[in-house]
C-alpha atoms as a PDB file:
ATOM      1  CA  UNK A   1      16.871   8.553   2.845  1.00  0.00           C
ATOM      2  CA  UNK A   2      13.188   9.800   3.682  1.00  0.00           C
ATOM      3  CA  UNK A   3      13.963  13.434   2.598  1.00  0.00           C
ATOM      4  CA  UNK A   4      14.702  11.883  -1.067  1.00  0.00           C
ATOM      5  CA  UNK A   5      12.065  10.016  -1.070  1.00  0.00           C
ATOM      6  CA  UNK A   6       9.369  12.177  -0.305  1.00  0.00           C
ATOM      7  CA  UNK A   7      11.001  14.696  -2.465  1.00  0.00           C
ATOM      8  CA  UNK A   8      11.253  12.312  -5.530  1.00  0.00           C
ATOM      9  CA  UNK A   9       7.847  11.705  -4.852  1.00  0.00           C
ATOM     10  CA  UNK A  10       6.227  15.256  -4.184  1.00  0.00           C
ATOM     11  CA  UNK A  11       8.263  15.921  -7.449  1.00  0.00           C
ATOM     12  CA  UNK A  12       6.399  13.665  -9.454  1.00  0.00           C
ATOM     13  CA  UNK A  13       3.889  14.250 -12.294  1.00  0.00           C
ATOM     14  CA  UNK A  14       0.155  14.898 -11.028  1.00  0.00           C
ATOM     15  CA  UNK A  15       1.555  15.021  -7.215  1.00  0.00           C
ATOM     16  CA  UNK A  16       0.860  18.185  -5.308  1.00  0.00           C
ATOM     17  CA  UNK A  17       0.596  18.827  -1.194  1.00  0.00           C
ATOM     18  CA  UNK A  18      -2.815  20.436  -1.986  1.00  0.00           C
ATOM     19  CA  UNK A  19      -3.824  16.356  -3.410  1.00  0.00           C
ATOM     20  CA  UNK A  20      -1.894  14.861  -1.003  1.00  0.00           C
ATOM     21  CA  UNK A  21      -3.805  16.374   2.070  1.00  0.00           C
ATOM     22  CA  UNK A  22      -7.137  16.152   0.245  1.00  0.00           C
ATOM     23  CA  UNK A  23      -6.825  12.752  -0.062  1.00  0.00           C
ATOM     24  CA  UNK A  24      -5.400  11.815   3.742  1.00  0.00           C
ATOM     25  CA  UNK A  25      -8.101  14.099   5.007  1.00  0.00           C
ATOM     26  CA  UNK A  26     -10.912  11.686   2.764  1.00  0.00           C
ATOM     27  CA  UNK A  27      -8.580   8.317   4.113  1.00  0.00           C
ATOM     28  CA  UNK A  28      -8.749   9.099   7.550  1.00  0.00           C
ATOM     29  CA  UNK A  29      -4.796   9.020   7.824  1.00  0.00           C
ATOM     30  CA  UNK A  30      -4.771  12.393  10.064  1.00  0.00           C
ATOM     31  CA  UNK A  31      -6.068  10.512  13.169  1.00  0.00           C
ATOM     32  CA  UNK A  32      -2.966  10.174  15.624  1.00  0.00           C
ATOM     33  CA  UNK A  33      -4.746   9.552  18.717  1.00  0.00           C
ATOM     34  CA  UNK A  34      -7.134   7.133  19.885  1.00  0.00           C
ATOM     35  CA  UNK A  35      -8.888   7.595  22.804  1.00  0.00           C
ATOM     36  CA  UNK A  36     -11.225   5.357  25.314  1.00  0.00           C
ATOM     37  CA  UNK A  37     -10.833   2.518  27.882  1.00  0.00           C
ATOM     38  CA  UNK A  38     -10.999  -0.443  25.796  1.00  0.00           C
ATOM     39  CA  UNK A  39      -7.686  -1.825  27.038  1.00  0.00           C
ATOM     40  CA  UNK A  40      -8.045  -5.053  24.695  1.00  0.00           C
ATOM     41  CA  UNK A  41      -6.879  -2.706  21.926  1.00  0.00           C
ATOM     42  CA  UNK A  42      -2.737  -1.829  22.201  1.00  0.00           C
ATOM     43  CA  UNK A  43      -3.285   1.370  20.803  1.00  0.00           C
ATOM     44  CA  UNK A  44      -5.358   3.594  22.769  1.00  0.00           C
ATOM     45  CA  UNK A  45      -3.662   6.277  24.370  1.00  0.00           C
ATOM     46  CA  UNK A  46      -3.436   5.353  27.790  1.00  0.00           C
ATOM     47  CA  UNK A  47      -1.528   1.982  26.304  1.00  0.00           C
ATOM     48  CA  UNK A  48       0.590   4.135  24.207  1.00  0.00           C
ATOM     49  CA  UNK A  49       1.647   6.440  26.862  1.00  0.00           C
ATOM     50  CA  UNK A  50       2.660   3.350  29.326  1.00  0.00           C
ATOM     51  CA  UNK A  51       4.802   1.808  26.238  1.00  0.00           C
ATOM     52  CA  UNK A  52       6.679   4.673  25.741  1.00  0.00           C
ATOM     53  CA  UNK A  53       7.479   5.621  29.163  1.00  0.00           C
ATOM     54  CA  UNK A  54       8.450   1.804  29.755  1.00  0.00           C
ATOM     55  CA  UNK A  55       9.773   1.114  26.813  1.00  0.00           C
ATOM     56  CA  UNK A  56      12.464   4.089  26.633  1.00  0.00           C
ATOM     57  CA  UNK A  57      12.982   3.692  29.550  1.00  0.00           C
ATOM     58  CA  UNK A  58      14.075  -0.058  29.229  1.00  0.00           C
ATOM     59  CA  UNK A  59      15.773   1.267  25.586  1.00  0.00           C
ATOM     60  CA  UNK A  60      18.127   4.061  27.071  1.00  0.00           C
ATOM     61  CA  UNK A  61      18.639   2.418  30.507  1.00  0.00           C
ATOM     62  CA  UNK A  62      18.870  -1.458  29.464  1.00  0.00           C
ATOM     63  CA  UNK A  63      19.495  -1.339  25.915  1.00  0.00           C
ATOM     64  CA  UNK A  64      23.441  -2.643  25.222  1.00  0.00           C
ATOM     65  CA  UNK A  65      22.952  -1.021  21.450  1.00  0.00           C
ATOM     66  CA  UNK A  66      21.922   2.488  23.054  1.00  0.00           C
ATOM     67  CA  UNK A  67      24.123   2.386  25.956  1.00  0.00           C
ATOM     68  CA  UNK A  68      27.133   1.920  24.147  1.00  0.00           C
ATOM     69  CA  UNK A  69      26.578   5.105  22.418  1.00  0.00           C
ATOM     70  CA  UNK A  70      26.564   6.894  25.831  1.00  0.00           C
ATOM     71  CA  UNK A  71      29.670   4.811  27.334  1.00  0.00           C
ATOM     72  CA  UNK A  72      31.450   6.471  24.652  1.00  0.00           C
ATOM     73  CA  UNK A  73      31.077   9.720  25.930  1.00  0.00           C
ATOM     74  CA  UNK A  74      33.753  11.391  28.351  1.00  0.00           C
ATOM     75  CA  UNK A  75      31.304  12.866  31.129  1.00  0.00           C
ATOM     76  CA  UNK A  76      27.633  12.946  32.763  1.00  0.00           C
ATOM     77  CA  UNK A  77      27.155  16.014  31.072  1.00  0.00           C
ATOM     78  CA  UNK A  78      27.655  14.978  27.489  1.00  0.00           C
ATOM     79  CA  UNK A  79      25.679  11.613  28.161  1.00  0.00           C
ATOM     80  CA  UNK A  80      22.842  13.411  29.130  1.00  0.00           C
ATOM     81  CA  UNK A  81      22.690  15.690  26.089  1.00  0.00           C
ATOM     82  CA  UNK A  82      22.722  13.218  24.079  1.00  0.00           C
ATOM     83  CA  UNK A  83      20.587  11.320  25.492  1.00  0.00           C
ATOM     84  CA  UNK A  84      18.197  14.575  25.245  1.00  0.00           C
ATOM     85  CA  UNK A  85      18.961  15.376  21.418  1.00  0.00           C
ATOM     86  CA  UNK A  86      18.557  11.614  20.631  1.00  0.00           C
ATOM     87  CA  UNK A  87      14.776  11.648  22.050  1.00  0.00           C
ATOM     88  CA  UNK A  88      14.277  14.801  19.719  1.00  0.00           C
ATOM     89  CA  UNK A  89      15.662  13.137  16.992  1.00  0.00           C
ATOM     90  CA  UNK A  90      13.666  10.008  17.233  1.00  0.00           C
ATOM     91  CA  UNK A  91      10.196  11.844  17.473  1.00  0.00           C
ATOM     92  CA  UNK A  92      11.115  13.795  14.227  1.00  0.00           C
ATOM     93  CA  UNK A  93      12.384  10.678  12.229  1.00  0.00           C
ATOM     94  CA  UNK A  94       8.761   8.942  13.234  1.00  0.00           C
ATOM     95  CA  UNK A  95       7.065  12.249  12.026  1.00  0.00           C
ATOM     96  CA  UNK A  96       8.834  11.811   8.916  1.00  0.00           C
ATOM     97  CA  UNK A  97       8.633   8.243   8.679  1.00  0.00           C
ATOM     98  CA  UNK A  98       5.149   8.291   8.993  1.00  0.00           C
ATOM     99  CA  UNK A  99       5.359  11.045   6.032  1.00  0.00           C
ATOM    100  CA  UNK A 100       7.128   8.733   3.661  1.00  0.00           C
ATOM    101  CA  UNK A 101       4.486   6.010   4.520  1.00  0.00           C
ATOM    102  CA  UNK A 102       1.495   8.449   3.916  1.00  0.00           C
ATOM    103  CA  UNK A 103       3.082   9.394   0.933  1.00  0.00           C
ATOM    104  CA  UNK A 104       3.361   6.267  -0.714  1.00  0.00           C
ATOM    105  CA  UNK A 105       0.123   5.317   0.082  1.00  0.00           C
ATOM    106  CA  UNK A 106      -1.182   8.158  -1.535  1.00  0.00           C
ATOM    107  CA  UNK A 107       0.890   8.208  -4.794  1.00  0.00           C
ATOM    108  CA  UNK A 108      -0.200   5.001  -5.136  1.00  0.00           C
ATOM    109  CA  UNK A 109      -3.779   5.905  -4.927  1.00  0.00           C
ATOM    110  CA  UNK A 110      -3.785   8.724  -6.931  1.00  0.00           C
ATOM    111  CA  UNK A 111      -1.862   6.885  -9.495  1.00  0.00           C
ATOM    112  CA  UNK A 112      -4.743   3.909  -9.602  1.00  0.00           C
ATOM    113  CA  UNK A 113      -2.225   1.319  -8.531  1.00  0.00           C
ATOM    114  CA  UNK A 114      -3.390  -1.520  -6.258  1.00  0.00           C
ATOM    115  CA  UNK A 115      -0.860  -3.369  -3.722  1.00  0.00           C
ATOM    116  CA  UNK A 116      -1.942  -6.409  -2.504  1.00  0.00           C
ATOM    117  CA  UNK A 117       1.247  -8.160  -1.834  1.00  0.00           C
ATOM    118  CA  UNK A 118       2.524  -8.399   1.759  1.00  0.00           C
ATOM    119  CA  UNK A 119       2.441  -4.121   3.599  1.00  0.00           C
ATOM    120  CA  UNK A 120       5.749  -5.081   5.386  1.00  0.00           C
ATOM    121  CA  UNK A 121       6.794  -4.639   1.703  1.00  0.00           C
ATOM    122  CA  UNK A 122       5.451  -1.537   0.202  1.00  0.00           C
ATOM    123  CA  UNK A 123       8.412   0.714   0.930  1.00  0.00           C
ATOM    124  CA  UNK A 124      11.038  -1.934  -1.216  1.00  0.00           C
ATOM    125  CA  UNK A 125       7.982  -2.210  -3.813  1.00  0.00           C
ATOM    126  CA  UNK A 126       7.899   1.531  -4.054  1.00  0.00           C
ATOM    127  CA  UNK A 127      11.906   1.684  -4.688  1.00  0.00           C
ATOM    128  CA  UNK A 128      11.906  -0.896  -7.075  1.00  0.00           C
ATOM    129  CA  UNK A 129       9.175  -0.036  -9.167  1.00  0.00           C
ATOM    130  CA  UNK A 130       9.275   3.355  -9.083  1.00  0.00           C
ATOM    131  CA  UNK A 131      12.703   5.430  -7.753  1.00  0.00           C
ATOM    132  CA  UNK A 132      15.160   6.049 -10.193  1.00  0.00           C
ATOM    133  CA  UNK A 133      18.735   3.615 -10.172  1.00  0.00           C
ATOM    134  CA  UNK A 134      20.631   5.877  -8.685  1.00  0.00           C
ATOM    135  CA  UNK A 135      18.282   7.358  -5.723  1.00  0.00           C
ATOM    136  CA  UNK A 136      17.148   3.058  -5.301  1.00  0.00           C
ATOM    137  CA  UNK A 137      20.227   1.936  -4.685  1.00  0.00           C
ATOM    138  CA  UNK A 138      21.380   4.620  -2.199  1.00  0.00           C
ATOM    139  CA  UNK A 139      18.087   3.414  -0.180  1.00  0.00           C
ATOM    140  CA  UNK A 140      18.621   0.015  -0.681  1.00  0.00           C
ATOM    141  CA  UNK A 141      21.783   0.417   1.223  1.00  0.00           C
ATOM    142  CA  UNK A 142      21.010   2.940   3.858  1.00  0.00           C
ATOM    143  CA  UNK A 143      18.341   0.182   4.839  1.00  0.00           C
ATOM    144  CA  UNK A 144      20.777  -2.584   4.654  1.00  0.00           C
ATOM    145  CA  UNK A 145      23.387  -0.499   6.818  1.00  0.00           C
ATOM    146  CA  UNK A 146      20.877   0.758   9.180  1.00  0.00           C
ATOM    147  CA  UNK A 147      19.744  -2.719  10.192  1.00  0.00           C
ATOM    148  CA  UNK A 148      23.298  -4.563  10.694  1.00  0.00           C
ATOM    149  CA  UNK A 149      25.973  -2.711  11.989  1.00  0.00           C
ATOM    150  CA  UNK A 150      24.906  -1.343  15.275  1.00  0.00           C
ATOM    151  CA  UNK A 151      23.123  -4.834  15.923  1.00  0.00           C
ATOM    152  CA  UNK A 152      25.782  -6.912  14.962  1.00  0.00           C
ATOM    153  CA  UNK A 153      28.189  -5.025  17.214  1.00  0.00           C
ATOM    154  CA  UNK A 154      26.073  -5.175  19.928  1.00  0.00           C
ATOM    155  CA  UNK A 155      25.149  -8.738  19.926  1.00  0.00           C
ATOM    156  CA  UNK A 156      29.059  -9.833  19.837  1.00  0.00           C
ATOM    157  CA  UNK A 157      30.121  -7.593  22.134  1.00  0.00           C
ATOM    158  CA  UNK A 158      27.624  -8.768  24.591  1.00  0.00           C
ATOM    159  CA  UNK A 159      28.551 -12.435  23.930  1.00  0.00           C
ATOM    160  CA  UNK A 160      32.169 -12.021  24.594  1.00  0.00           C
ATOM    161  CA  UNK A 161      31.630  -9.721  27.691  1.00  0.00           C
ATOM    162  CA  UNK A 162      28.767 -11.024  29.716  1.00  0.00           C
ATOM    163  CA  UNK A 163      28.594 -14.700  28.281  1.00  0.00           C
ATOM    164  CA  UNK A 164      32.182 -15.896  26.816  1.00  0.00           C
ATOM    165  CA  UNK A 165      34.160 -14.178  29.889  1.00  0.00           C
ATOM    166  CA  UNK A 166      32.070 -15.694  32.847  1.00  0.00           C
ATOM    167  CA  UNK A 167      32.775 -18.982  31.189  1.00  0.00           C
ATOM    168  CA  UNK A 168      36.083 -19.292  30.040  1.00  0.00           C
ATOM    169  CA  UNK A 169      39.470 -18.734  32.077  1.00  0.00           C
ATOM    170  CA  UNK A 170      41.183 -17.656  28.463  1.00  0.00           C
ATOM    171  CA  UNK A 171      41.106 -13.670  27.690  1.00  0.00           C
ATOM    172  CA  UNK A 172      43.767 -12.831  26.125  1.00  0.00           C
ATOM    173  CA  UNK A 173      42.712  -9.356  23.998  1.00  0.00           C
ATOM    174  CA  UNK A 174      43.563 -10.842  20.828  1.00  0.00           C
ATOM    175  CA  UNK A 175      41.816 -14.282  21.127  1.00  0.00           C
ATOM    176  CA  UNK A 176      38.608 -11.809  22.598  1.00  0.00           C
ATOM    177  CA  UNK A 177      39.010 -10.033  19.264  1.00  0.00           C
ATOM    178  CA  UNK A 178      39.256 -12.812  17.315  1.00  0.00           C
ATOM    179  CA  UNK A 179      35.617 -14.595  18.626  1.00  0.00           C
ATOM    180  CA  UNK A 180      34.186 -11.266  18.408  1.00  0.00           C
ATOM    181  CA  UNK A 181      34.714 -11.399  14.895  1.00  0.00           C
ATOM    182  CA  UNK A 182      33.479 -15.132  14.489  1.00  0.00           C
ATOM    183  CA  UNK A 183      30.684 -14.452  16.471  1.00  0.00           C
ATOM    184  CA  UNK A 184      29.620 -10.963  14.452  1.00  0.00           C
ATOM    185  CA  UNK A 185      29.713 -13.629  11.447  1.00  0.00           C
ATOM    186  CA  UNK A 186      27.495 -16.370  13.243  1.00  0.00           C
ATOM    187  CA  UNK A 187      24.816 -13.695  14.482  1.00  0.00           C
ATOM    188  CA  UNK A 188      24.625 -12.161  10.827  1.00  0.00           C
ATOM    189  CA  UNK A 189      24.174 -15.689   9.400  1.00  0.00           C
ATOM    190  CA  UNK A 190      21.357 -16.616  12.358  1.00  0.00           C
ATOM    191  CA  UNK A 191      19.744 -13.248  11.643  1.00  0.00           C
ATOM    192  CA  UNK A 192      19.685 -13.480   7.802  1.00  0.00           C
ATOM    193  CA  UNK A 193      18.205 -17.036   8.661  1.00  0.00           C
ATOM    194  CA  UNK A 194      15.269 -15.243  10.379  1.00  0.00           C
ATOM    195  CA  UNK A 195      14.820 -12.464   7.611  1.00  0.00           C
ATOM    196  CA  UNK A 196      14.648 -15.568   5.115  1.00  0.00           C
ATOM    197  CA  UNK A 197      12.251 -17.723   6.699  1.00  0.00           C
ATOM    198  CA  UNK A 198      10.023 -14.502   7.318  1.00  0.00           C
ATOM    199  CA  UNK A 199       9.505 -12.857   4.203  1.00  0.00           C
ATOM    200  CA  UNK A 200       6.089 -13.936   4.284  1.00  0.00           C
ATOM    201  CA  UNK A 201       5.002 -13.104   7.341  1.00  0.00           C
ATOM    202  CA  UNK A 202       2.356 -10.270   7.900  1.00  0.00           C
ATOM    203  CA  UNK A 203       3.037  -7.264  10.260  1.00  0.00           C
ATOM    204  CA  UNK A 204       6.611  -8.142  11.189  1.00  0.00           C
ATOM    205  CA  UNK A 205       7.104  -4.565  12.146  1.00  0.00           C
ATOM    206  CA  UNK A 206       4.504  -5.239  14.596  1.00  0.00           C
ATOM    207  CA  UNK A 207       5.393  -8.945  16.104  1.00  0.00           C
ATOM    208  CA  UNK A 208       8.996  -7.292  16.429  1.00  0.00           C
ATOM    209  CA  UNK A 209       7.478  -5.092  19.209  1.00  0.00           C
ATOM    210  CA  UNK A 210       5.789  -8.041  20.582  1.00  0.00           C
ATOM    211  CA  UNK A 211       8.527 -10.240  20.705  1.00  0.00           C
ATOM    212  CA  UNK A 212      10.482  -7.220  22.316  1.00  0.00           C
ATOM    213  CA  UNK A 213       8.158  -6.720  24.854  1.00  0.00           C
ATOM    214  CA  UNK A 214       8.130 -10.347  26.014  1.00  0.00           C
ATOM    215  CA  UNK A 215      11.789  -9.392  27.800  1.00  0.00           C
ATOM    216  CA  UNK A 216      12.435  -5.917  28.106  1.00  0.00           C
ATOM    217  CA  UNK A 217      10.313  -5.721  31.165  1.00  0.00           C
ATOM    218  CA  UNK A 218      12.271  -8.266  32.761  1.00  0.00           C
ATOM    219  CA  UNK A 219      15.085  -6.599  31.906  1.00  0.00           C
ATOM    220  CA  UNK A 220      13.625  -3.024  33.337  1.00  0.00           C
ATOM    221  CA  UNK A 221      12.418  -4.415  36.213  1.00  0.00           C
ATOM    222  CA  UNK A 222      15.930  -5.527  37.758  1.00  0.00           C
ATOM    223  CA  UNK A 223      17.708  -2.389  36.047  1.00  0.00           C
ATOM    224  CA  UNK A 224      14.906  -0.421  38.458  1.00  0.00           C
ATOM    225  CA  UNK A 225      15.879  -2.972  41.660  1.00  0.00           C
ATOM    226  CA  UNK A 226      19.486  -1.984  41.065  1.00  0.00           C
ATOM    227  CA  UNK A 227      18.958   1.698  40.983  1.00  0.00           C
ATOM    228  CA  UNK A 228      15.856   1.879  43.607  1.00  0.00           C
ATOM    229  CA  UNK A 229      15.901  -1.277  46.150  1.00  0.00           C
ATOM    230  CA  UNK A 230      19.207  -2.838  48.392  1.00  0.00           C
ATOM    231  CA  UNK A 231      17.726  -6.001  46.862  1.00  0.00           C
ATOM    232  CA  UNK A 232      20.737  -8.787  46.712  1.00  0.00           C
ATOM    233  CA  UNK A 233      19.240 -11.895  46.491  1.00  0.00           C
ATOM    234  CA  UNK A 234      20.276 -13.063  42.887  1.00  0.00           C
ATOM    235  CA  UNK A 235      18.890 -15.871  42.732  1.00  0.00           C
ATOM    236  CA  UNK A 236      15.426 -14.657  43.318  1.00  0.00           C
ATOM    237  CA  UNK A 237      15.808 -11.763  40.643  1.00  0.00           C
ATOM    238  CA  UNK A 238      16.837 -14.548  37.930  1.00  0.00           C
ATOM    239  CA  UNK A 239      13.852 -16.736  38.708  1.00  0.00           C
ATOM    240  CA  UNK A 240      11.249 -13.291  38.314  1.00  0.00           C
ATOM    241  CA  UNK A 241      13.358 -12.579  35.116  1.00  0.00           C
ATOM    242  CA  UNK A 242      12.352 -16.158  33.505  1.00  0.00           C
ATOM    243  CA  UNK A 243       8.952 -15.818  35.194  1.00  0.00           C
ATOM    244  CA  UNK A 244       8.005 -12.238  33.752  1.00  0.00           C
ATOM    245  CA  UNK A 245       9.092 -13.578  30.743  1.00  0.00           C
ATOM    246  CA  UNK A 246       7.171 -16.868  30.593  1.00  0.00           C
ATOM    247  CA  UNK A 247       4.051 -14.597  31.717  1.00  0.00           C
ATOM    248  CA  UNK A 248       4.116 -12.083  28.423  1.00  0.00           C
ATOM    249  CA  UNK A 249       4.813 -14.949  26.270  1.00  0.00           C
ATOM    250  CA  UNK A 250       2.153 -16.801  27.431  1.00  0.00           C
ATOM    251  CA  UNK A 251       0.301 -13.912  26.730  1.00  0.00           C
ATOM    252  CA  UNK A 252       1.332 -13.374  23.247  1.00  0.00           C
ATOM    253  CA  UNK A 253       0.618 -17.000  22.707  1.00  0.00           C
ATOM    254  CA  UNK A 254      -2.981 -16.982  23.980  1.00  0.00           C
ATOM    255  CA  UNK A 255      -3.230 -13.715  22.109  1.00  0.00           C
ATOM    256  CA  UNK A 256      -2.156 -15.734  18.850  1.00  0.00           C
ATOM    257  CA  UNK A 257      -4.627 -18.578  19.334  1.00  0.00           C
ATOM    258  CA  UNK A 258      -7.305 -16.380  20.054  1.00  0.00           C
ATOM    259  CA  UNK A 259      -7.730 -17.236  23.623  1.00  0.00           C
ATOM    260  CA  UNK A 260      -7.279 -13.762  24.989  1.00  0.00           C
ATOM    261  CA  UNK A 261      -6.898 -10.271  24.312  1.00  0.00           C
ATOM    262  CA  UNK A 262      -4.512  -9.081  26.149  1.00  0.00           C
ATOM    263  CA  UNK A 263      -2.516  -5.943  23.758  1.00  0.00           C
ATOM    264  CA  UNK A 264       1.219  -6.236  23.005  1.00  0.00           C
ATOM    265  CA  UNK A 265       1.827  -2.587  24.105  1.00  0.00           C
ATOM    266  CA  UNK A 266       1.170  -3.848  27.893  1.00  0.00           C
ATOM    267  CA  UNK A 267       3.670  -6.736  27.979  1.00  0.00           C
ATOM    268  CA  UNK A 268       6.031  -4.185  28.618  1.00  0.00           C
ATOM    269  CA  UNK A 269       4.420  -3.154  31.538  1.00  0.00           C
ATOM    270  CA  UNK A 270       3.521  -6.092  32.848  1.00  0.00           C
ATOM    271  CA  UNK A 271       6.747  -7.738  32.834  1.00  0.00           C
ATOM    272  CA  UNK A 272       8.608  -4.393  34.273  1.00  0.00           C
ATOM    273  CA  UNK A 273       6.133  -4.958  37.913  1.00  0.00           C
ATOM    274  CA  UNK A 274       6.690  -8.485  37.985  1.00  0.00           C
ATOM    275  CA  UNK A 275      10.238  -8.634  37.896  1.00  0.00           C
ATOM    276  CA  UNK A 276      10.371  -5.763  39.976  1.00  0.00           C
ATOM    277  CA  UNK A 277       7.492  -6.253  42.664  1.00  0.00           C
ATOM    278  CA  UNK A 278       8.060 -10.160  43.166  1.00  0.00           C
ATOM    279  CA  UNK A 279      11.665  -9.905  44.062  1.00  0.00           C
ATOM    280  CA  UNK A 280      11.009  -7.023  46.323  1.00  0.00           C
ATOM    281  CA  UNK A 281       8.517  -8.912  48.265  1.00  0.00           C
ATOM    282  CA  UNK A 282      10.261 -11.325  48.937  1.00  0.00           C
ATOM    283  CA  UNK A 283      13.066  -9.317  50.237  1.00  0.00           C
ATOM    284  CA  UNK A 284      11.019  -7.622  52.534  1.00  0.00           C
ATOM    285  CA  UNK A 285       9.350 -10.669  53.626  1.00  0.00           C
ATOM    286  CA  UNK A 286      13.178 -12.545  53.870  1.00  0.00           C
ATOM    287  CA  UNK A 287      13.747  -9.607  56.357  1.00  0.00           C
ATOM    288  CA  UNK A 288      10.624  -9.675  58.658  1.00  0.00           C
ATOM    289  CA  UNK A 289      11.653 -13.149  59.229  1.00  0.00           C
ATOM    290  CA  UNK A 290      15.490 -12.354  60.071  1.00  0.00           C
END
């Protein structure tokens, strides 16, 4: 979908690569990094670094969407590959992501057309206004693919596995099958209920990572007890889950009110030592006193 769109648009009249870099080069759109201490901003490079490491981390370890992928694999081996190819893969799709953006942003320019609707936008104002029918609706529908199957799948699944099961005394395969399907429906319904009441909101893209950050580390944090501690006490491991939660989104809160500056690309971080350290301490400290 990004390879026809930047070729529809590198194709177009008055468009060249030698205008195109001119006029990134003038915007300031080559800068990548950002260096410095000033940890109040999430995107210095020292912030960046952390996120990713945590982050994918928490993604390919934690992640039921990504892990599936791998569980469907018949050996170590193969899992691993994958897993190897998939982190090339994602580092050229932002390159070229970040392309198509550019690009848009430029043919705009250079075409004296000002956008002052909502930037979460640009890329369906773009194929609207100015893709041809056939190329706009095969984007239109790569997008709408991209963001519901995998998601949908992965929220029922998890439902019926780690919620429905621990609950209920009934599975039989075919009644499992059955809610699995009823619940794909109810999670596409509650997420097109979120899309709708959002529309309007600025920098979704961007309160998405916040909102994702406010549990992953929770999550990463016991997924590293499992793997790195003989830490059993369950209960206490729940309690630092809600806890390192409650922490980020106070923090995104305060952020939100203007309280405190504390960047989105940390709560990652910060939740991944709390639900990891805390239980751990008191483990240790539950065995001094044994």
């Amino acid at each position: 979908m990004a390879a026809i769109v930047l070729f529809f648009i590198f194709q177009s009249p008055g468009f060249d690569s030698a205008g195109f870099l001119q006029v990134i080069k003038a915007d300031n759109k080559l800068k990548i990094l950002k260096l410095g201490f000033n940890f109040k901003e999430p995107d210095i490079l020292i912030l960046a670094v952390l996120n990713g490491v945590f982050g994918s981390l928490a993604s390919f370890g934690t992640d039921y969407e990504m892990m599936q992928r791998l569980l469907t694999l018949e050996t170590r081996k193969e899992s691993q590959k994958s897993l190897f190819f998939t982190i090339i893969a994602t580092f050229l799709l932002v390159i070229m992501y970040l392309t198509v953006g550019t690009a848009i942003y430029v043919f705009l320019k250079i075409n004296f057309i000002q956008y002052m609707d909502n930037s979460d936008k640009i890329v369906s104002y773009f194929a609207v206004n100015f893709l041809p029918s056939g190329i706009k609706g095969f984007v239109f529908l790569t997008i709408f693919l991209a963001s519901i199957d995998l998601p949908l799948v992965s929220l029922s699944t998890s439902f019926v596995n780690d919620i429905y099961r621990n609950i209920s005394k009934n599975s039989k395969e075919i009644k499992l099958i059955r809610l699995s399907r009823i619940s794909m429906i109810f999670f596409a319904c509650a997420l097109g209920a979120v899309a709708y009441i959002s529309r309007h909101v600025e920098g979704m893209l961007w309160f998405a990572f916040e909102i994702n950050g406010v549990t992953t580390g929770s999550l990463l944090g016991v997924f590293l007890l499992g793997i790195f501690t003989s830490v059993n006490n369950s209960k206490s491991v729940v309690v630092c889950m809600i806890l390192s939660s409650i922490v980020c989104l106070s923090f995104m809160i305060l952020n939100k009110m203007g309280i405190i500056r504390v960047p989105w690309s940390s709560f990652v971080v910060i939740g991944t030592i709390l639900s990891f350290a805390i239980p751990l301490i008191i483990h240790k400290i539950t065995n001094i006193k044994n």
